[in-house]
PDB file of N, CA and C in Angstrom:
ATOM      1  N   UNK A   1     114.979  85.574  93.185  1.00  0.00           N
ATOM      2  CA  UNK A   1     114.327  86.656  92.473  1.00  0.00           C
ATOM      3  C   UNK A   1     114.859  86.752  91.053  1.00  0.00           C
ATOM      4  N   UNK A   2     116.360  86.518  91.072  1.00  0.00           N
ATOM      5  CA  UNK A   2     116.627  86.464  89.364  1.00  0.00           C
ATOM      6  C   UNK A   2     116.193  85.519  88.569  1.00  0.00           C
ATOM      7  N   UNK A   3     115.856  84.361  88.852  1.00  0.00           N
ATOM      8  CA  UNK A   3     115.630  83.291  88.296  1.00  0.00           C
ATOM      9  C   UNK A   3     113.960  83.244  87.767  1.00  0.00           C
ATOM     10  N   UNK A   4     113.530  84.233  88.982  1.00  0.00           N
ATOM     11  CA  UNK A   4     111.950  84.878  88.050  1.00  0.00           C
ATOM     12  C   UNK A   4     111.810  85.775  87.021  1.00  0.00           C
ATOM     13  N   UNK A   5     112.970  87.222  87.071  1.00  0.00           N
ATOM     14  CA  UNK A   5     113.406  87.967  86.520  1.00  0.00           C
ATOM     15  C   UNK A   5     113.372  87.927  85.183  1.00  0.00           C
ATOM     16  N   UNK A   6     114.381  86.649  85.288  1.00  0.00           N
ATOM     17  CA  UNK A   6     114.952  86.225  83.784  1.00  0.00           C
ATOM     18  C   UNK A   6     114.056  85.155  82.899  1.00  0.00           C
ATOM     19  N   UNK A   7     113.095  84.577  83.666  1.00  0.00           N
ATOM     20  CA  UNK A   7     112.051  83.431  82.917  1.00  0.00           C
ATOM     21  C   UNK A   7     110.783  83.630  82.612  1.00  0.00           C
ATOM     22  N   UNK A   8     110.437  84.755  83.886  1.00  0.00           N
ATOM     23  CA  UNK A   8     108.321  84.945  83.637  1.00  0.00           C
ATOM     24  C   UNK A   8     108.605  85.831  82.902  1.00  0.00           C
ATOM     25  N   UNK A   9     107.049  85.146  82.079  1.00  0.00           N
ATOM     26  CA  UNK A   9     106.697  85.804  81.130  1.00  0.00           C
ATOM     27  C   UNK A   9     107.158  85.092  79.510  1.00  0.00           C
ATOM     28  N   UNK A  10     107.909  84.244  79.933  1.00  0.00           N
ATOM     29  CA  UNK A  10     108.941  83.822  78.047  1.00  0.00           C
ATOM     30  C   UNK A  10     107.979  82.183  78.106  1.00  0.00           C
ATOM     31  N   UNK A  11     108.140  81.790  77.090  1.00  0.00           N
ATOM     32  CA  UNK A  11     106.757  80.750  76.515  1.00  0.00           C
ATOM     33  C   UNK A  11     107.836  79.777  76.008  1.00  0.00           C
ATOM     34  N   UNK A  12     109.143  79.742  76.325  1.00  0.00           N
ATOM     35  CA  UNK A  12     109.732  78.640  75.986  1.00  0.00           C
ATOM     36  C   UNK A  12     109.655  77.414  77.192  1.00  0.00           C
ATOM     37  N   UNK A  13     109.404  76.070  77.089  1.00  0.00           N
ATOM     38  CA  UNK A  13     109.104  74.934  78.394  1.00  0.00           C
ATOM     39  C   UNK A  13     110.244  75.284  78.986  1.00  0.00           C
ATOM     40  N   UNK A  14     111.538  75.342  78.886  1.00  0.00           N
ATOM     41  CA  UNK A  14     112.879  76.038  79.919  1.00  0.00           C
ATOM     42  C   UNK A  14     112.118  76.531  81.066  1.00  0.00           C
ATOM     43  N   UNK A  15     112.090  78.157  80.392  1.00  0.00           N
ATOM     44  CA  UNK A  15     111.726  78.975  81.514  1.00  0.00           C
ATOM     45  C   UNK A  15     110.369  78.799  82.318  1.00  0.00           C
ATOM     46  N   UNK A  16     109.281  77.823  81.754  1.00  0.00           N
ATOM     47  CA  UNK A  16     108.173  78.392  82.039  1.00  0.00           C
ATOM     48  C   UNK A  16     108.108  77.125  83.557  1.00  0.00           C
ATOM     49  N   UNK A  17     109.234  75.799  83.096  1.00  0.00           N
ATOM     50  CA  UNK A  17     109.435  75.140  84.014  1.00  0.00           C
ATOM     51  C   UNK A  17     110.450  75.489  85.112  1.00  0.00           C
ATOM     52  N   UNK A  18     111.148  76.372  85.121  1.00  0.00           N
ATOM     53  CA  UNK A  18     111.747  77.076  86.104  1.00  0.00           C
ATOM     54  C   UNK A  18     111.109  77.970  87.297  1.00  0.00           C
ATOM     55  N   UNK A  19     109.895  78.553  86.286  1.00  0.00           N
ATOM     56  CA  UNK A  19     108.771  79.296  87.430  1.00  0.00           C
ATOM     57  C   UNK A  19     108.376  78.331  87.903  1.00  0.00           C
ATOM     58  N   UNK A  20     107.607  77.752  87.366  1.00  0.00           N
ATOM     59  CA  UNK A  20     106.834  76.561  88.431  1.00  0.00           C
ATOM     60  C   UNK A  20     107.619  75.826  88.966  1.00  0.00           C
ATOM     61  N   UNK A  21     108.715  75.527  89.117  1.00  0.00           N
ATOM     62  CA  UNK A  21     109.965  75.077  89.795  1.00  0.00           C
ATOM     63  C   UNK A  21     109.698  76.137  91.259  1.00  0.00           C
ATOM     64  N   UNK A  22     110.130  77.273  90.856  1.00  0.00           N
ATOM     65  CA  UNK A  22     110.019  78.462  92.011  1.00  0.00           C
ATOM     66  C   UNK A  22     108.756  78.518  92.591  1.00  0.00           C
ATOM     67  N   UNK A  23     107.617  78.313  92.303  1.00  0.00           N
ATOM     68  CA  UNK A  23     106.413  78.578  92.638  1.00  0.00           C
ATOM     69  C   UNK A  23     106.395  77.752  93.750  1.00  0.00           C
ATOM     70  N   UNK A  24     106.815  76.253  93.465  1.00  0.00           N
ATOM     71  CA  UNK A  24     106.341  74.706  93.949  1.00  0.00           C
ATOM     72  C   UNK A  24     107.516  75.201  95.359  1.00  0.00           C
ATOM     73  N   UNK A  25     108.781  75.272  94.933  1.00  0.00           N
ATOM     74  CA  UNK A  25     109.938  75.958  96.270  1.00  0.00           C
ATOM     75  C   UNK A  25     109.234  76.345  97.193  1.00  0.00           C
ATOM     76  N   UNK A  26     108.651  77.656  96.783  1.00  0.00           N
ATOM     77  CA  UNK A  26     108.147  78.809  97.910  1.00  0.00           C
ATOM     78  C   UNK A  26     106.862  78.392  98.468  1.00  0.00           C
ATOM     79  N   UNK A  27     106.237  77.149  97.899  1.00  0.00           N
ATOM     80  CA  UNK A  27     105.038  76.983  97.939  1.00  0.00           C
ATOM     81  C   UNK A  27     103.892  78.182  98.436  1.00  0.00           C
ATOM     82  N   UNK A  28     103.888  78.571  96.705  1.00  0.00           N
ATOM     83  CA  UNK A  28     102.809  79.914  96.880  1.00  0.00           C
ATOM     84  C   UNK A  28     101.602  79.518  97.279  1.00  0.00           C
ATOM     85  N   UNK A  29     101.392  78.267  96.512  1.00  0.00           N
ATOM     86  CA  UNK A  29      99.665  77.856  96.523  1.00  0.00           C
ATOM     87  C   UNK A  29      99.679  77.671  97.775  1.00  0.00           C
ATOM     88  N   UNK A  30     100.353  77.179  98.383  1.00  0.00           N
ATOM     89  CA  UNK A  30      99.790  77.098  99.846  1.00  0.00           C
ATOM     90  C   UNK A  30      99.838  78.447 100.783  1.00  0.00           C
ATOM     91  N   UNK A  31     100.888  79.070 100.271  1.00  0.00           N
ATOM     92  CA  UNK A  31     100.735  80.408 101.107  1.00  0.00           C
ATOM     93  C   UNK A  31      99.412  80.963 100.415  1.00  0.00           C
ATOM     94  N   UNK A  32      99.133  81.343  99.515  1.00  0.00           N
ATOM     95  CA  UNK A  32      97.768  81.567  99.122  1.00  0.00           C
ATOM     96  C   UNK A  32      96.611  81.300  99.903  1.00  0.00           C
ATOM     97  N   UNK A  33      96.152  79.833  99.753  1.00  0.00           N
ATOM     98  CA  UNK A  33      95.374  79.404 100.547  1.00  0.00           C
ATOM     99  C   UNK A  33      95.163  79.396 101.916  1.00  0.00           C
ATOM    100  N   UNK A  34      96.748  79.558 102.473  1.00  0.00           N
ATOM    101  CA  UNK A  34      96.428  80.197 103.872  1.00  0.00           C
ATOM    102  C   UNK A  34      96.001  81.884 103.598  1.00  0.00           C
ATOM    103  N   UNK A  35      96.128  82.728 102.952  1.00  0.00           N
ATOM    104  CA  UNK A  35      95.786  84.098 102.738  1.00  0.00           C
ATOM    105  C   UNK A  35      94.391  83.981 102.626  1.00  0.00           C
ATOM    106  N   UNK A  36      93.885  83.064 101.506  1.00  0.00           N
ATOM    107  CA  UNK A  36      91.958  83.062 100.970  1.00  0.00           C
ATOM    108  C   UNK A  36      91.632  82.251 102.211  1.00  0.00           C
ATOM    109  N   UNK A  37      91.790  81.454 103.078  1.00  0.00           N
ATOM    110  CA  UNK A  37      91.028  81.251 104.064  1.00  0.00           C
ATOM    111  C   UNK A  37      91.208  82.220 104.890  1.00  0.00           C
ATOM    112  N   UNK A  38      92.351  82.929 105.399  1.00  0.00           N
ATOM    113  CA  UNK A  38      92.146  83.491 106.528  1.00  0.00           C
ATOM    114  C   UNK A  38      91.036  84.789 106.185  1.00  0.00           C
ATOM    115  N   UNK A  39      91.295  85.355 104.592  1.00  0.00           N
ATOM    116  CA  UNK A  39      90.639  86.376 104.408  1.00  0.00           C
ATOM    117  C   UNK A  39      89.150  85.908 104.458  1.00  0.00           C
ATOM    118  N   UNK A  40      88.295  84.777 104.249  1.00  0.00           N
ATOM    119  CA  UNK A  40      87.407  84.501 104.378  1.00  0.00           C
ATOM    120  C   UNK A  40      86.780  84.520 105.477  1.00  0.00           C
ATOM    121  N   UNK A  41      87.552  84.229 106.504  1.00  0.00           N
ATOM    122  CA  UNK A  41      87.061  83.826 108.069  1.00  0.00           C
ATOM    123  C   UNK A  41      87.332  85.375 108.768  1.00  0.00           C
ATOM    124  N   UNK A  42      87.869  86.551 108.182  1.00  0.00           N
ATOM    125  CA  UNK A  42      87.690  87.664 108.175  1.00  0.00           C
ATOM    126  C   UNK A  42      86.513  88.791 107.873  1.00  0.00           C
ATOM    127  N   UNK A  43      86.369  87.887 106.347  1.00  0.00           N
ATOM    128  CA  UNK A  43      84.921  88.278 106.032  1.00  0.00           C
ATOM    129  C   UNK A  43      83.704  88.042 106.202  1.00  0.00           C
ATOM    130  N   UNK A  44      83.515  86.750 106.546  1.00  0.00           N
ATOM    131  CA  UNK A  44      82.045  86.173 107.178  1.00  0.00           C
ATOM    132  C   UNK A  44      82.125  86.746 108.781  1.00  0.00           C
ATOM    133  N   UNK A  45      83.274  87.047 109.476  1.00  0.00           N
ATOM    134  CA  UNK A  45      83.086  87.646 111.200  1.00  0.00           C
ATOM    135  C   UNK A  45      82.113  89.236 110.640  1.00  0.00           C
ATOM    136  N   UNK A  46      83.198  89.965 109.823  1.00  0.00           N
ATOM    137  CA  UNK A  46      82.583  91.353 109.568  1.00  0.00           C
ATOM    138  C   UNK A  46      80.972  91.333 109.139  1.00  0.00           C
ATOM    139  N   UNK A  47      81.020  90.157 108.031  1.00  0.00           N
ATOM    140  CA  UNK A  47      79.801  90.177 107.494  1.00  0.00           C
ATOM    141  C   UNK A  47      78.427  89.905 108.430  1.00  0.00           C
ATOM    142  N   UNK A  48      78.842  89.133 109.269  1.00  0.00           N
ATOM    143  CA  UNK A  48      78.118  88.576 110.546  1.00  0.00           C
ATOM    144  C   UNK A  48      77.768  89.907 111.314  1.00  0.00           C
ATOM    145  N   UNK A  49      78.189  90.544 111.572  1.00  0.00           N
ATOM    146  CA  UNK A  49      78.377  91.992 112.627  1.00  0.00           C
ATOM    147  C   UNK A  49      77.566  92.819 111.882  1.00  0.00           C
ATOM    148  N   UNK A  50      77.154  92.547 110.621  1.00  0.00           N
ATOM    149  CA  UNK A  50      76.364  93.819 110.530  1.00  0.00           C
ATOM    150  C   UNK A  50      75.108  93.372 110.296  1.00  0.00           C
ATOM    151  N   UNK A  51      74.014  94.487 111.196  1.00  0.00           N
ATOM    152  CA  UNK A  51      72.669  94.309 111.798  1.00  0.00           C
ATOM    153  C   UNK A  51      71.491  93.757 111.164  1.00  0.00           C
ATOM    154  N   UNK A  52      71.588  94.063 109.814  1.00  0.00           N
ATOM    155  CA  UNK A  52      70.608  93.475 108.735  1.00  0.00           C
ATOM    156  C   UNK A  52      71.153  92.003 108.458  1.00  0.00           C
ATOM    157  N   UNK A  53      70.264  91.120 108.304  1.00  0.00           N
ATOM    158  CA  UNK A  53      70.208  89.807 108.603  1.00  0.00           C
ATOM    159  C   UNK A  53      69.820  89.978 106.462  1.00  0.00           C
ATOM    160  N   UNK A  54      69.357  90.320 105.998  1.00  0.00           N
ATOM    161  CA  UNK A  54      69.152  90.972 104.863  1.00  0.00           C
ATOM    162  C   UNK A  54      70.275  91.155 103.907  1.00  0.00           C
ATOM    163  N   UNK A  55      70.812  92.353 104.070  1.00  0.00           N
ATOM    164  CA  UNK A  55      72.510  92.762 103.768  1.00  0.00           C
ATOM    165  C   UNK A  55      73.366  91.405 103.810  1.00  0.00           C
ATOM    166  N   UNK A  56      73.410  91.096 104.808  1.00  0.00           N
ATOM    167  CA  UNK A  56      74.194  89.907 105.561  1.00  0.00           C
ATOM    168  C   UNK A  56      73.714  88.137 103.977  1.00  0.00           C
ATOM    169  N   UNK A  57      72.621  88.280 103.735  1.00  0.00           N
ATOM    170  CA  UNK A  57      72.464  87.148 103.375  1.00  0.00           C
ATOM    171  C   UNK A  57      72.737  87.409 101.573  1.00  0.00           C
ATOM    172  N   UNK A  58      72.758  88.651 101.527  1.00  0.00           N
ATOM    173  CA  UNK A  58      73.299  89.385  99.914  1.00  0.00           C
ATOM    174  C   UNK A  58      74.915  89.692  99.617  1.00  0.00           C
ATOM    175  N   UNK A  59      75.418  89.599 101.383  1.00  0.00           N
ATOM    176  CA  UNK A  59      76.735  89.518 101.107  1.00  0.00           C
ATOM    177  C   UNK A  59      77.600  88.354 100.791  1.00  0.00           C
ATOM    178  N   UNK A  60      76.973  87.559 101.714  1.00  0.00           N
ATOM    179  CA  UNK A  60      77.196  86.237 102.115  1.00  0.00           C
ATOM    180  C   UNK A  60      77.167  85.012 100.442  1.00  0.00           C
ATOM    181  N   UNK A  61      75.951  85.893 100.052  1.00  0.00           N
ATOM    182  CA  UNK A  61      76.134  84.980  98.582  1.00  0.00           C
ATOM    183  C   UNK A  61      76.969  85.552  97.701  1.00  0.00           C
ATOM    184  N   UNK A  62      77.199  86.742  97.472  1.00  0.00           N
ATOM    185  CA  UNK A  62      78.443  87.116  97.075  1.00  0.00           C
ATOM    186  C   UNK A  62      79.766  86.729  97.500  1.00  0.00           C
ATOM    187  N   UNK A  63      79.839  86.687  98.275  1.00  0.00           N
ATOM    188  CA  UNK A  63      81.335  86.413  98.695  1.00  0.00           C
ATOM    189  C   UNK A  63      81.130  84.386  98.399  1.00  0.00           C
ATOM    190  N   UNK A  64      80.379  83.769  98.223  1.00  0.00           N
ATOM    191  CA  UNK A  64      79.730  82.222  98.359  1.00  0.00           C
ATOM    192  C   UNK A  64      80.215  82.158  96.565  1.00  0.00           C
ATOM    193  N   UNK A  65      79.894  82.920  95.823  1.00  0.00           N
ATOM    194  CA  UNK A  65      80.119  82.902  94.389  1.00  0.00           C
ATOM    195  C   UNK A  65      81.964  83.142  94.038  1.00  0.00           C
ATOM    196  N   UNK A  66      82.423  84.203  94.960  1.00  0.00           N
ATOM    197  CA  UNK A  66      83.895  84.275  94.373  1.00  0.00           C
ATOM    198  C   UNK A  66      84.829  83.600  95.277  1.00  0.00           C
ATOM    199  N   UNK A  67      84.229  82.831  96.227  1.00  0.00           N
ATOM    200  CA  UNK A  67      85.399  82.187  97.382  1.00  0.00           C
ATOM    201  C   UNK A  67      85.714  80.833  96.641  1.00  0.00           C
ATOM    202  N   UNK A  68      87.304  80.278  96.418  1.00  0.00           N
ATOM    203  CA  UNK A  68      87.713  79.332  95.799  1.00  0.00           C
ATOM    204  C   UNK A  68      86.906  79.294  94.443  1.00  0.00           C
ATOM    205  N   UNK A  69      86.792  80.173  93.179  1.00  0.00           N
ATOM    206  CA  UNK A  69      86.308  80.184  92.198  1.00  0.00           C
ATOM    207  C   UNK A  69      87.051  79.703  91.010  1.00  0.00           C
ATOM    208  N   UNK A  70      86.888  78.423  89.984  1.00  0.00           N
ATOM    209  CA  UNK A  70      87.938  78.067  89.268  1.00  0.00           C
ATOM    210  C   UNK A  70      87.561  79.662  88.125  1.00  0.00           C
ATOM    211  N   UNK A  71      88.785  79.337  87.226  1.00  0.00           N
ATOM    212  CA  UNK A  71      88.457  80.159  86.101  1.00  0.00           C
ATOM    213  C   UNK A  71      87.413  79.503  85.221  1.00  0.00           C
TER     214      UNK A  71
END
């Protein structure tokens, strides 16, 4: 935690390679991606369950537009 403390956020290559040092450690991206899939396969069950086939196909493309979205 200090080693984030003291580096995010500063724009010198040092620190900014120390976060991503920590990032790559903890492997966020992958904890991430287990978070956006599971939350996905959360949201298409709910989305599924509700009665309008309608609703369902307006949600469905919404959530189709922001799931794995680059910047």
């Amino acid at each position: 935690m200090q080693v984030l403390q003291e580096n995010y956020g500063k724009k010198d290559p040092s620190s900014v390679a120390k976060v991503k040092e920590l990032y790559h450690t903890l492997n966020l991206q992958g904890v991430f991606e287990e978070y956006e899939n599971a939350s996905y396969k959360k949201l298409i069950t709910s989305i599924e369950g509700h009665p309008s086939k309608a609703v369902q196909a307006v949600l469905k493309s919404f959530l189709g537009k922001i799931y794995k979205r680059q910047k």
